[in-house]
Structures are given as C-alpha cells and as structure tokens.
PDB file of N, CA and C in Angstrom:
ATOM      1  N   UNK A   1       0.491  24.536  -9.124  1.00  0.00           N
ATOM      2  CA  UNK A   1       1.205  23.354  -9.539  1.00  0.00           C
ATOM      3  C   UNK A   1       0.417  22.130  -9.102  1.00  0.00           C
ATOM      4  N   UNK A   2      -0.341  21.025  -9.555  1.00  0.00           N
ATOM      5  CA  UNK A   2      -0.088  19.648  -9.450  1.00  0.00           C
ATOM      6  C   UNK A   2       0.176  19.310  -8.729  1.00  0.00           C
ATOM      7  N   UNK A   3      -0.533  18.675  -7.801  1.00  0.00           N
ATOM      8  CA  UNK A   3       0.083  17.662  -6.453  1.00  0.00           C
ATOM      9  C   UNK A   3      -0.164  16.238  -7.065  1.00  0.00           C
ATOM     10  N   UNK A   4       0.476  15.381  -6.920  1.00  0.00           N
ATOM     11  CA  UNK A   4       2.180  15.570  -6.259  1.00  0.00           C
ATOM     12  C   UNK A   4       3.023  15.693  -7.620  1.00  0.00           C
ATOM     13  N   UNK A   5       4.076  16.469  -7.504  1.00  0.00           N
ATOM     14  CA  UNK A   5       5.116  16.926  -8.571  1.00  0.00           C
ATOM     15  C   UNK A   5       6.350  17.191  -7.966  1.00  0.00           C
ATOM     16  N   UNK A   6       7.010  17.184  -8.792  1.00  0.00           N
ATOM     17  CA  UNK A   6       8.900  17.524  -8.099  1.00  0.00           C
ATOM     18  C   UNK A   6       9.198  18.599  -8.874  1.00  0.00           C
ATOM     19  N   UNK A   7      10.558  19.409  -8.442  1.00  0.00           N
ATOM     20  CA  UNK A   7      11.301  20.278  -9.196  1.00  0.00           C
ATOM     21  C   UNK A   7      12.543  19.939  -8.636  1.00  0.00           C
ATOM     22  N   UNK A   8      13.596  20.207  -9.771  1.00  0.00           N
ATOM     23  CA  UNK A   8      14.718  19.970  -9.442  1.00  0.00           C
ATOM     24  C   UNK A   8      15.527  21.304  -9.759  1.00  0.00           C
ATOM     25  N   UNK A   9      16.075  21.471  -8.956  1.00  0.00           N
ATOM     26  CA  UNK A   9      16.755  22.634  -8.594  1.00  0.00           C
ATOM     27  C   UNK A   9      17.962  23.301  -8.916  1.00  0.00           C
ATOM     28  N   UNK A  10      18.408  24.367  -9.189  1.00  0.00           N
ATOM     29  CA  UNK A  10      19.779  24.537  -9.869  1.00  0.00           C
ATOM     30  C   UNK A  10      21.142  23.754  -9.026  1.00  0.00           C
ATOM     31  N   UNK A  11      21.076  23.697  -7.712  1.00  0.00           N
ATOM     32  CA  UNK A  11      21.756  23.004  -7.171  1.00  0.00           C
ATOM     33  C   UNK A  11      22.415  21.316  -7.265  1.00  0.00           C
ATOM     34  N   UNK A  12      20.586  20.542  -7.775  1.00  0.00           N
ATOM     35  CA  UNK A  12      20.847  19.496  -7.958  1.00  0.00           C
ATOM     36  C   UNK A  12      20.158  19.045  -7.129  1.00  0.00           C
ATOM     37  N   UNK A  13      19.297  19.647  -5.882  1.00  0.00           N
ATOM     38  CA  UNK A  13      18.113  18.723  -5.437  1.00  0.00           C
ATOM     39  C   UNK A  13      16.793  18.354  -5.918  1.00  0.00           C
ATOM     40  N   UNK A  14      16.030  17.786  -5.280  1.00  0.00           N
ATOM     41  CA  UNK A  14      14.495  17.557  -6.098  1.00  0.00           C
ATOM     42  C   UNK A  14      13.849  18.092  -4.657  1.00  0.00           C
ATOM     43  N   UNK A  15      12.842  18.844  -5.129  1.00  0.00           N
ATOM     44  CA  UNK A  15      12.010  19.115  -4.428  1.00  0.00           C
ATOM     45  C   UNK A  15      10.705  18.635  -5.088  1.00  0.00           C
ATOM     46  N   UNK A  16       9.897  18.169  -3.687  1.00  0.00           N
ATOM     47  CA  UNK A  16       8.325  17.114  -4.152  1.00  0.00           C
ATOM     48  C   UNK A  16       7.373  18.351  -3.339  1.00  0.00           C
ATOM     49  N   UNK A  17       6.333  18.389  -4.222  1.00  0.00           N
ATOM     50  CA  UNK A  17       5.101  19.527  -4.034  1.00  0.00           C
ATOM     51  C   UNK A  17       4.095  18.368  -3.870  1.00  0.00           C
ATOM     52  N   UNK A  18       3.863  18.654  -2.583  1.00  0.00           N
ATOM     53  CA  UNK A  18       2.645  17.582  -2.269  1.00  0.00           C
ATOM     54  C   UNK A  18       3.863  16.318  -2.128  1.00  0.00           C
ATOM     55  N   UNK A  19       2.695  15.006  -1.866  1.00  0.00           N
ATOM     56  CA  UNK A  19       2.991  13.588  -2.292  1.00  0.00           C
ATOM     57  C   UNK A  19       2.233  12.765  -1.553  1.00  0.00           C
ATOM     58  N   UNK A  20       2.543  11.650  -2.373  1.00  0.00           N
ATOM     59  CA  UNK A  20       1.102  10.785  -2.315  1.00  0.00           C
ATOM     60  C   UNK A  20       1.979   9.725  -2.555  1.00  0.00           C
ATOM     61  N   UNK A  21       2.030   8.090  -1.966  1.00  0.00           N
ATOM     62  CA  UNK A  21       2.251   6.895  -2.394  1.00  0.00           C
ATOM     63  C   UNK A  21       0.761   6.502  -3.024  1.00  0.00           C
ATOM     64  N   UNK A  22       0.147   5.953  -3.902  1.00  0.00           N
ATOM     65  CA  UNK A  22      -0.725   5.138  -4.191  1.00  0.00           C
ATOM     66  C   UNK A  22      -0.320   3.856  -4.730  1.00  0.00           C
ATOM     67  N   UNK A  23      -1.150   2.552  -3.948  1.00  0.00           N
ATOM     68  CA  UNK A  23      -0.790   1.508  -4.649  1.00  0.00           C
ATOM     69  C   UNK A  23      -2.286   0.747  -4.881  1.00  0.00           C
ATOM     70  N   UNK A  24      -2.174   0.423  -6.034  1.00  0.00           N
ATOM     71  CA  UNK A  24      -3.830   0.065  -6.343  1.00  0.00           C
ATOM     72  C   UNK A  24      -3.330  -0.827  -7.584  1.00  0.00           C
ATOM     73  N   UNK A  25      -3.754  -1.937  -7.585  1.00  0.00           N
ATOM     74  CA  UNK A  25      -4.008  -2.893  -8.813  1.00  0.00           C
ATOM     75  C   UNK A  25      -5.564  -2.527  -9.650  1.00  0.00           C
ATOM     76  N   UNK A  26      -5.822  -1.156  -9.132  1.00  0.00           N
ATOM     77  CA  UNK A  26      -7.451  -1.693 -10.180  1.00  0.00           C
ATOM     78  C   UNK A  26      -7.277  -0.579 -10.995  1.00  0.00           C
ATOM     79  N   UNK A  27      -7.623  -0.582 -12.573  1.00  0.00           N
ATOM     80  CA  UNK A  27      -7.268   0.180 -13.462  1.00  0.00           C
ATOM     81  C   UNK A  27      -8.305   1.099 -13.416  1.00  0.00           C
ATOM     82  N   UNK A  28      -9.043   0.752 -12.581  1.00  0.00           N
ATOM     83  CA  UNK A  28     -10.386   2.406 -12.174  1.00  0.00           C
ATOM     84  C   UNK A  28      -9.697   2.822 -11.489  1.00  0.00           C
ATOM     85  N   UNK A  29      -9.122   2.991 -10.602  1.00  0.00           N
ATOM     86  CA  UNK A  29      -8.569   3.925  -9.753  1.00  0.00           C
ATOM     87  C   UNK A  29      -7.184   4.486 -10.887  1.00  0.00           C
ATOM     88  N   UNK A  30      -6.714   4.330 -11.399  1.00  0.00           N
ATOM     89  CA  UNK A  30      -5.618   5.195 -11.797  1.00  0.00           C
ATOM     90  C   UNK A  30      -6.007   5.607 -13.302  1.00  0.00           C
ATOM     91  N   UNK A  31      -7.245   5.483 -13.763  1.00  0.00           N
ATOM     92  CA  UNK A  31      -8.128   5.799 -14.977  1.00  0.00           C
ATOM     93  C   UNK A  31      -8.859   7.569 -13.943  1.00  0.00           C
ATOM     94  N   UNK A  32      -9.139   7.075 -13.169  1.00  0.00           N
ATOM     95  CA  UNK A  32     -10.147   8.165 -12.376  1.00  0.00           C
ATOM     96  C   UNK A  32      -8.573   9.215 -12.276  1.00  0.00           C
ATOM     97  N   UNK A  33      -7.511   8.911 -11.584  1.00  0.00           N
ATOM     98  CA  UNK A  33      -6.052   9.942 -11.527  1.00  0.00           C
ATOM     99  C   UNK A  33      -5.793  10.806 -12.665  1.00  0.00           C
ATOM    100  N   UNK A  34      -5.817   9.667 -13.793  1.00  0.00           N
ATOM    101  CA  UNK A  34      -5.669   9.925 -14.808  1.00  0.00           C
ATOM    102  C   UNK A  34      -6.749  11.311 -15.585  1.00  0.00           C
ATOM    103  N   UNK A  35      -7.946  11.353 -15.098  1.00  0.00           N
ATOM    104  CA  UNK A  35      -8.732  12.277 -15.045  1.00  0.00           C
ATOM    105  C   UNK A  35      -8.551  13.477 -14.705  1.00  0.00           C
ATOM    106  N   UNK A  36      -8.435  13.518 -13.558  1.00  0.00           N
ATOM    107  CA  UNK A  36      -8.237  14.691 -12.438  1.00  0.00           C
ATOM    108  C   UNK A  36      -6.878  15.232 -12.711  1.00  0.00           C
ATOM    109  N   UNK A  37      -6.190  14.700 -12.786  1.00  0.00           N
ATOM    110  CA  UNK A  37      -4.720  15.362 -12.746  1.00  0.00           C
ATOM    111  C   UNK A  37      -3.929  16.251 -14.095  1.00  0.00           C
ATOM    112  N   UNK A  38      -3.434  17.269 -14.354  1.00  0.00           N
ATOM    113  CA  UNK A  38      -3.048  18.197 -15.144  1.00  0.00           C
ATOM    114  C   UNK A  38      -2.264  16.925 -16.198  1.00  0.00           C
ATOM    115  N   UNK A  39      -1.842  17.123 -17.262  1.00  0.00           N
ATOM    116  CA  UNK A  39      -0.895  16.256 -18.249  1.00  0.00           C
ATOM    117  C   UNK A  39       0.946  16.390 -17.648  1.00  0.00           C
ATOM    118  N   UNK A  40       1.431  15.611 -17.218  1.00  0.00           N
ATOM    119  CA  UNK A  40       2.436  15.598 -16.437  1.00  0.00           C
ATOM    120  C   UNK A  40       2.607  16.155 -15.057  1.00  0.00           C
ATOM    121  N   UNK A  41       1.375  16.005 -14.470  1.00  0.00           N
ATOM    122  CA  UNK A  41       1.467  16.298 -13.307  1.00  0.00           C
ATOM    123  C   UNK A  41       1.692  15.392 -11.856  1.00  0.00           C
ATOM    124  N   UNK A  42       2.119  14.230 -12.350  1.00  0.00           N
ATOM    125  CA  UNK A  42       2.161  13.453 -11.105  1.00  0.00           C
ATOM    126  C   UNK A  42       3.458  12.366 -12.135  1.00  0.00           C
ATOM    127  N   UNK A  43       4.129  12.133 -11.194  1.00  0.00           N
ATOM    128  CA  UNK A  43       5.531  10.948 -11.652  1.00  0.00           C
ATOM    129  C   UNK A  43       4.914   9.496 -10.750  1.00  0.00           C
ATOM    130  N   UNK A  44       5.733   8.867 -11.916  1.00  0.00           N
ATOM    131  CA  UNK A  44       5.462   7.442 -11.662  1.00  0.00           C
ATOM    132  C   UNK A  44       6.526   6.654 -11.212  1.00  0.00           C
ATOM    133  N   UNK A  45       6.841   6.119 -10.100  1.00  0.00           N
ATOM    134  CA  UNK A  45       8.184   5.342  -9.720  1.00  0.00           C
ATOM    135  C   UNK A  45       7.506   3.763  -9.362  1.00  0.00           C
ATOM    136  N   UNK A  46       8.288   3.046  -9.842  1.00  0.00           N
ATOM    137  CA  UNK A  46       7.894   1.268  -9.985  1.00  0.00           C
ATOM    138  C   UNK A  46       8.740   1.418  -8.508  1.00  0.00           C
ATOM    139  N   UNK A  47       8.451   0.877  -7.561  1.00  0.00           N
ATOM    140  CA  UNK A  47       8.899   0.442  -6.003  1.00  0.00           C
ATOM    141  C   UNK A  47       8.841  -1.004  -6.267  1.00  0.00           C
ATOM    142  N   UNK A  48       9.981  -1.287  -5.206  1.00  0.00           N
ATOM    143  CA  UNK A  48       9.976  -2.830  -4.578  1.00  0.00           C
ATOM    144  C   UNK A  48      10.676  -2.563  -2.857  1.00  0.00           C
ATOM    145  N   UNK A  49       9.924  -3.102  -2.587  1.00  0.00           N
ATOM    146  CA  UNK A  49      10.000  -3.066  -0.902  1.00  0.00           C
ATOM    147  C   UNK A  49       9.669  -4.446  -0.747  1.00  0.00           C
ATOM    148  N   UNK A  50      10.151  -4.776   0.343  1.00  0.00           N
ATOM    149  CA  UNK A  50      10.283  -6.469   1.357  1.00  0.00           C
ATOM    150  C   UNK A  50      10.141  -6.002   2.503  1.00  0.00           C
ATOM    151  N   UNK A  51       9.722  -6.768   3.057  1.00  0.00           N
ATOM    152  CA  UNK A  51       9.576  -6.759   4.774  1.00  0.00           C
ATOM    153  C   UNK A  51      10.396  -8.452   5.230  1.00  0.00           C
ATOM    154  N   UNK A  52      10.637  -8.473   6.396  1.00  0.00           N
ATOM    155  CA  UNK A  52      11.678  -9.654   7.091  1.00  0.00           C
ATOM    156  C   UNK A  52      10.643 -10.160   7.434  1.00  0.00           C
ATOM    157  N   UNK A  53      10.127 -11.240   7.695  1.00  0.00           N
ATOM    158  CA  UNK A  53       9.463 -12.146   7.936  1.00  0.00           C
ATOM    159  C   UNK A  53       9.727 -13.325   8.379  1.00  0.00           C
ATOM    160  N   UNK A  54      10.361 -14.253   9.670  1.00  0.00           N
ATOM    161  CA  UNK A  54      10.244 -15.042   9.440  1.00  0.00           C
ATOM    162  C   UNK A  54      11.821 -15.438   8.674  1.00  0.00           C
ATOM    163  N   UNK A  55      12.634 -14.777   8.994  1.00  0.00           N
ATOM    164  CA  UNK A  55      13.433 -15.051   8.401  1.00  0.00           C
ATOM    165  C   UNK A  55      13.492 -14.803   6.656  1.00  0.00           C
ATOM    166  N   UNK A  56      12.770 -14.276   6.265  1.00  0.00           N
ATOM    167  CA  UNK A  56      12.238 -14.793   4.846  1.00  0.00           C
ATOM    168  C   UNK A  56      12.416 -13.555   4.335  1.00  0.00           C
ATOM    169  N   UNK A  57      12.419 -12.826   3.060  1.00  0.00           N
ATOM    170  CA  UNK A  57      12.065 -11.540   2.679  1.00  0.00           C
ATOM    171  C   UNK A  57      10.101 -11.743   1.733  1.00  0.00           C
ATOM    172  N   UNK A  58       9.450 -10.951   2.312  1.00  0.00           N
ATOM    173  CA  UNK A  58       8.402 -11.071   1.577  1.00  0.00           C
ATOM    174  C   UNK A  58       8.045  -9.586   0.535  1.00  0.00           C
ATOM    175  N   UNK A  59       7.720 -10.016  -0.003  1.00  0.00           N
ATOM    176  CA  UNK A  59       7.081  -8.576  -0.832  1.00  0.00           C
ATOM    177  C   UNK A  59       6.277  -7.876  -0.535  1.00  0.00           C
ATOM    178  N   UNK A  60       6.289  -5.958  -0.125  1.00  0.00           N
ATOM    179  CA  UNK A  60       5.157  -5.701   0.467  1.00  0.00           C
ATOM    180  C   UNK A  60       3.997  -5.151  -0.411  1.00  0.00           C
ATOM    181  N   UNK A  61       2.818  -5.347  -0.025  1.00  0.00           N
ATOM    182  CA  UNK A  61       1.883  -5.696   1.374  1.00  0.00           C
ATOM    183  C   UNK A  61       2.633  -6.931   1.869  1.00  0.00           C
ATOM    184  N   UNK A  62       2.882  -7.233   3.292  1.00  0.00           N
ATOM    185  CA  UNK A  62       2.815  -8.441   3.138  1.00  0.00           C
ATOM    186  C   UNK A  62       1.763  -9.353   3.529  1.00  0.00           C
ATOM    187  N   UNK A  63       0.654  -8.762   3.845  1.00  0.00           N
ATOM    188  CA  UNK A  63      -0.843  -9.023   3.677  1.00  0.00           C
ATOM    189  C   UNK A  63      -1.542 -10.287   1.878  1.00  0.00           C
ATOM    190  N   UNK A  64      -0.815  -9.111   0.806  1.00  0.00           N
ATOM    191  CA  UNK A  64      -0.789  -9.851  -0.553  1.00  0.00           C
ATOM    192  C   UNK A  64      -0.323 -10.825  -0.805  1.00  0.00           C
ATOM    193  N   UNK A  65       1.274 -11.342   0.106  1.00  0.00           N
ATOM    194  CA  UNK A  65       1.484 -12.468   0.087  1.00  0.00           C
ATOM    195  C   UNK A  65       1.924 -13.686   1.106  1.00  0.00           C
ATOM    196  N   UNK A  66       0.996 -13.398   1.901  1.00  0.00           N
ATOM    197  CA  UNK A  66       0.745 -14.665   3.264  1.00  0.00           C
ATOM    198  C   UNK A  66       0.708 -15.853   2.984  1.00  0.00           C
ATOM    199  N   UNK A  67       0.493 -16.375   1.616  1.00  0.00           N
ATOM    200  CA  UNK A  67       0.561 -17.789   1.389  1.00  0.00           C
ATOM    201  C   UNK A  67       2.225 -18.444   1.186  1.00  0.00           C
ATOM    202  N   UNK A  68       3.086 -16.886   1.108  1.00  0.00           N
ATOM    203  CA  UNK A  68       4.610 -17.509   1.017  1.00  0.00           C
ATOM    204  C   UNK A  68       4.651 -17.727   2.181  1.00  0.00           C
ATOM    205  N   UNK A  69       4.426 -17.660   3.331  1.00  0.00           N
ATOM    206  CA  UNK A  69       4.657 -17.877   4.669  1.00  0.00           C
ATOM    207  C   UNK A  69       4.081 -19.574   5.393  1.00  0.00           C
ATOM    208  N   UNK A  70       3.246 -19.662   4.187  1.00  0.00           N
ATOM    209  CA  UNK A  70       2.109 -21.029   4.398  1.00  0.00           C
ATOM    210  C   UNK A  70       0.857 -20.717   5.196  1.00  0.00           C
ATOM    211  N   UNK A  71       0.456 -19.320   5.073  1.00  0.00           N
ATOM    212  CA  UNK A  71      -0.498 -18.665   5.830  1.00  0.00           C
ATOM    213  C   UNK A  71      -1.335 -18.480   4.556  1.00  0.00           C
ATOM    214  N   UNK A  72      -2.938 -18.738   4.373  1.00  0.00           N
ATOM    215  CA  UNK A  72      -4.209 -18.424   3.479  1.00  0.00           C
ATOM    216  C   UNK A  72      -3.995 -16.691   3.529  1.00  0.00           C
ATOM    217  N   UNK A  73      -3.600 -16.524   2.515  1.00  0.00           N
ATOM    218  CA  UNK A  73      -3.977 -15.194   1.689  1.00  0.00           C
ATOM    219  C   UNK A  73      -5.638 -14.891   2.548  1.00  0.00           C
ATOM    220  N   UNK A  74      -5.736 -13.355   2.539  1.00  0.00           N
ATOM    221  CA  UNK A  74      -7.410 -13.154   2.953  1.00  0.00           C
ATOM    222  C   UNK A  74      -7.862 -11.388   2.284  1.00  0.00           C
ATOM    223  N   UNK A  75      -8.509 -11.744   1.821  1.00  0.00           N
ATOM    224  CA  UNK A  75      -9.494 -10.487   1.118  1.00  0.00           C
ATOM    225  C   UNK A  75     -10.306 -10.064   2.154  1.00  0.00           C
ATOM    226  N   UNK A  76     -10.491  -8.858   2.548  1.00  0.00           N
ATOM    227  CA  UNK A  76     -11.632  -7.875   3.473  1.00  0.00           C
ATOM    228  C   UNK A  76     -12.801  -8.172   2.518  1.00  0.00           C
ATOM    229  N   UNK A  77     -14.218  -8.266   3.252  1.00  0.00           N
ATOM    230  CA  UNK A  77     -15.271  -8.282   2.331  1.00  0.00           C
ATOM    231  C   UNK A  77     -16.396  -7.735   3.090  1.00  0.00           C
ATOM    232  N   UNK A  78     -16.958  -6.999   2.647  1.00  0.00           N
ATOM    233  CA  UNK A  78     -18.094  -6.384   3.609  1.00  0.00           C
ATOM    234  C   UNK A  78     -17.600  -4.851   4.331  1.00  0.00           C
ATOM    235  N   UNK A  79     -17.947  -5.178   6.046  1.00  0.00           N
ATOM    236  CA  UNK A  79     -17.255  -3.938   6.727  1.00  0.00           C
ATOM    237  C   UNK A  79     -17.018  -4.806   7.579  1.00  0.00           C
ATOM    238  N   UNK A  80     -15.977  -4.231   8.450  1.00  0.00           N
ATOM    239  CA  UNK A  80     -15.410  -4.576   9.600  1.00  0.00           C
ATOM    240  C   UNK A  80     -16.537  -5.041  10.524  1.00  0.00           C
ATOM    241  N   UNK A  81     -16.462  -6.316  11.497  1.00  0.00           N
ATOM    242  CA  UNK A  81     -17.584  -6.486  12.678  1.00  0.00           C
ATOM    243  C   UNK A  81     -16.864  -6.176  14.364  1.00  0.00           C
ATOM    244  N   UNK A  82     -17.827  -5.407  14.721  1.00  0.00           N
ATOM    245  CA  UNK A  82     -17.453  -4.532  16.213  1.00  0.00           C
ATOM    246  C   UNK A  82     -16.626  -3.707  16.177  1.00  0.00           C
ATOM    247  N   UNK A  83     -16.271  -3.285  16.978  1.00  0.00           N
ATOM    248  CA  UNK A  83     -15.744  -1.903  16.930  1.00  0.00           C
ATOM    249  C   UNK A  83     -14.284  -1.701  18.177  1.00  0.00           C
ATOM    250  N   UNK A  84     -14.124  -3.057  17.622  1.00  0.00           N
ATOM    251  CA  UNK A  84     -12.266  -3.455  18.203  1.00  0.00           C
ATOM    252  C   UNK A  84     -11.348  -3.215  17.226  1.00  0.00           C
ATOM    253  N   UNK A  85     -10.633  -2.999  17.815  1.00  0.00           N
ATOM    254  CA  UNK A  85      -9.001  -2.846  17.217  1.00  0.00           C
ATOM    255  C   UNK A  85      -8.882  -4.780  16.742  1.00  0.00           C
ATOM    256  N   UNK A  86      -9.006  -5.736  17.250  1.00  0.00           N
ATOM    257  CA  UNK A  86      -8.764  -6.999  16.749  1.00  0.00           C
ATOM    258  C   UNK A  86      -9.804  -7.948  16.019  1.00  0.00           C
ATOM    259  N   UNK A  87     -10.913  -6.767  16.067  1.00  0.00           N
ATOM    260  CA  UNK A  87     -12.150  -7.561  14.914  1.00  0.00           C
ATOM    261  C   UNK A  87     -11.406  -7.183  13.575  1.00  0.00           C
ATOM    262  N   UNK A  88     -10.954  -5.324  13.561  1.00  0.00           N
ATOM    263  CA  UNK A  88     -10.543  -4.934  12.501  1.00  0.00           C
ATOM    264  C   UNK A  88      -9.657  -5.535  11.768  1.00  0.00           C
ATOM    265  N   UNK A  89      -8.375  -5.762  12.653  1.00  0.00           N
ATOM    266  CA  UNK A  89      -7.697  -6.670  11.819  1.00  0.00           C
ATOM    267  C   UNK A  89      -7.852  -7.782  11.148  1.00  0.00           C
ATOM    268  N   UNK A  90      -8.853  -8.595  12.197  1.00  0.00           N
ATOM    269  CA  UNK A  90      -9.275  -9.652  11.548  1.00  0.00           C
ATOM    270  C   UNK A  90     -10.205  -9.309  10.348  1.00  0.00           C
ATOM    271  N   UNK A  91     -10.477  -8.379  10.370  1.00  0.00           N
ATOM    272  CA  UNK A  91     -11.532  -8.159   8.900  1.00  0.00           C
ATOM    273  C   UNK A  91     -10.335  -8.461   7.866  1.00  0.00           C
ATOM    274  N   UNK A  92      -9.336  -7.158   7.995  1.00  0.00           N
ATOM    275  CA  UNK A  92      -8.391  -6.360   7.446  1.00  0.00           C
ATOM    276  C   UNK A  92      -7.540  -7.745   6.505  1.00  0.00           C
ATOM    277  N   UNK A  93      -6.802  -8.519   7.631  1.00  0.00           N
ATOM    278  CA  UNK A  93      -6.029  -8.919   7.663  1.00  0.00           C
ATOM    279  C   UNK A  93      -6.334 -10.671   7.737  1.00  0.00           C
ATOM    280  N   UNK A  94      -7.054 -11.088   8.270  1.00  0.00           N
ATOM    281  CA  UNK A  94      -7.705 -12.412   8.788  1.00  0.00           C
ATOM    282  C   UNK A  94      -7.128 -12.769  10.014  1.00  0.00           C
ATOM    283  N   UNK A  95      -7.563 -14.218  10.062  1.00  0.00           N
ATOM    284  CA  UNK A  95      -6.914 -14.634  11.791  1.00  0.00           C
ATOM    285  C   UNK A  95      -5.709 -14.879  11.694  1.00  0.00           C
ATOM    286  N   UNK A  96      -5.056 -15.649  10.446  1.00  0.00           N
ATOM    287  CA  UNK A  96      -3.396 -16.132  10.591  1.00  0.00           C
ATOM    288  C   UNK A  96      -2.398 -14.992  10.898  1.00  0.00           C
ATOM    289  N   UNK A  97      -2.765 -13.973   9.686  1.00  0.00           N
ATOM    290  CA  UNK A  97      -2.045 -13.310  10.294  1.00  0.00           C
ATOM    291  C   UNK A  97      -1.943 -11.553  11.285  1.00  0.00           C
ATOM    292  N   UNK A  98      -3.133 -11.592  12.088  1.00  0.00           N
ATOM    293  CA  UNK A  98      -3.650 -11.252  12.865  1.00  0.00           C
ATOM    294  C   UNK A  98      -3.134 -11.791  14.268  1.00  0.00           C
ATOM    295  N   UNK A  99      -2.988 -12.881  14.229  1.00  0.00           N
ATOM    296  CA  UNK A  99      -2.152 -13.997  15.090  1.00  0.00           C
ATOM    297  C   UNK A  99      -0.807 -13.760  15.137  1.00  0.00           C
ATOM    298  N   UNK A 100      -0.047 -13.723  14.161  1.00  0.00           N
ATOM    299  CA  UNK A 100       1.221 -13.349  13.524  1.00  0.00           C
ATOM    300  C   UNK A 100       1.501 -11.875  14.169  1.00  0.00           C
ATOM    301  N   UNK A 101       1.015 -10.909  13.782  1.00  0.00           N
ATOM    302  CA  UNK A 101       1.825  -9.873  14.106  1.00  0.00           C
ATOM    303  C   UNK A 101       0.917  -8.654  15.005  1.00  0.00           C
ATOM    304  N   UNK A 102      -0.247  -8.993  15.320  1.00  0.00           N
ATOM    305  CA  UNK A 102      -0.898  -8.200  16.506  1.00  0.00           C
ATOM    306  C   UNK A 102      -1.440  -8.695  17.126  1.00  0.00           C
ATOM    307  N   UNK A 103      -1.752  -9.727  17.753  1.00  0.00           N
ATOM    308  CA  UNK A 103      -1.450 -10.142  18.942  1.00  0.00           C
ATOM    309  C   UNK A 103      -0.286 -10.802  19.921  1.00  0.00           C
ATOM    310  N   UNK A 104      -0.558 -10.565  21.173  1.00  0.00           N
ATOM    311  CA  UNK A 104       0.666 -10.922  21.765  1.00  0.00           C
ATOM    312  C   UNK A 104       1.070 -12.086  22.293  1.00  0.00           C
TER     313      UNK A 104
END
C-alpha cells in the first residue's frame, strides 16, 4: 500500500498507513510527489492552524508571517553560520524573531 493512505473500517474508523504532513509552496516539490506516488495514493487535506502570539492569532508558520507582528519577514539563504543552536535560528528564523521566542 502507498504511504501515506487511510482505510476506513467497517466500524467507522480511519486508519492512516504511514503519514507525512508536507507543506511546500513550490510546485517542484509536489510535481516530484506527484511522480513517485501510486494514482490515489496519498490524500490531500487543506489545514489552517494559528498559533497565539502576542495576543494575536497568526497563521502557521508563524515564521511566514512576522510582518503581522511588525517584525521583517526573513528567508534562510545560504547555510547556517557556526555550529550553535542560536546562529541556527538566526539563519532559520532571523534576529526579531529569534529574540521573540528563543531567547531568554
């Protein structure tokens, strides 16, 4: 069987074989899925998730949208520099909100 796939059961449950969240805006990556994977072998569910912020609800990542916060949005570019846990983020994530939610 297809990873990831469900069956639903005489009872009325679903059972998931495998599973995988993927979230990717780039139409190569789910062109390449689209490849590999059997013809109905993987389901598609549209999610919406928020995270609290600040009082605020943001949409997650909430990395994608740091400028609702009044924080500069930041793209990773390159590779990470040194080999800290708080360079990474700052690659990852940038300084605002790097500042924001891992450090203390």
């Amino acid at each position: 069987m297809p990873l990831p796939s469900q069956v639903n059961t005489p009872v009325g449950l679903t059972a998931v074989h495998g599973g995988q969240v993927f979230f990717s805006r780039e139409p190569r990556f789910w062109q390449a899925l689209d490849e590999v994977m059997a013809p109905g072998g993987w389901i598609l569910h549209e999610r919406s998730v928020s995270a609290l912020v600040r009082h605020q609800w943001l949409p997650y990542p909430v990395q994608h949208h740091a400028e609702l916060l009044g924080l500069v949005a930041h793209r990773p570019t390159g590779s990470a520099a040194g080999g800290t846990f708080l360079n990474w983020c700052e690659w990852q994530f940038g300084s605002a909100l790097t500042a924001e939610f891992f450090v203390p």
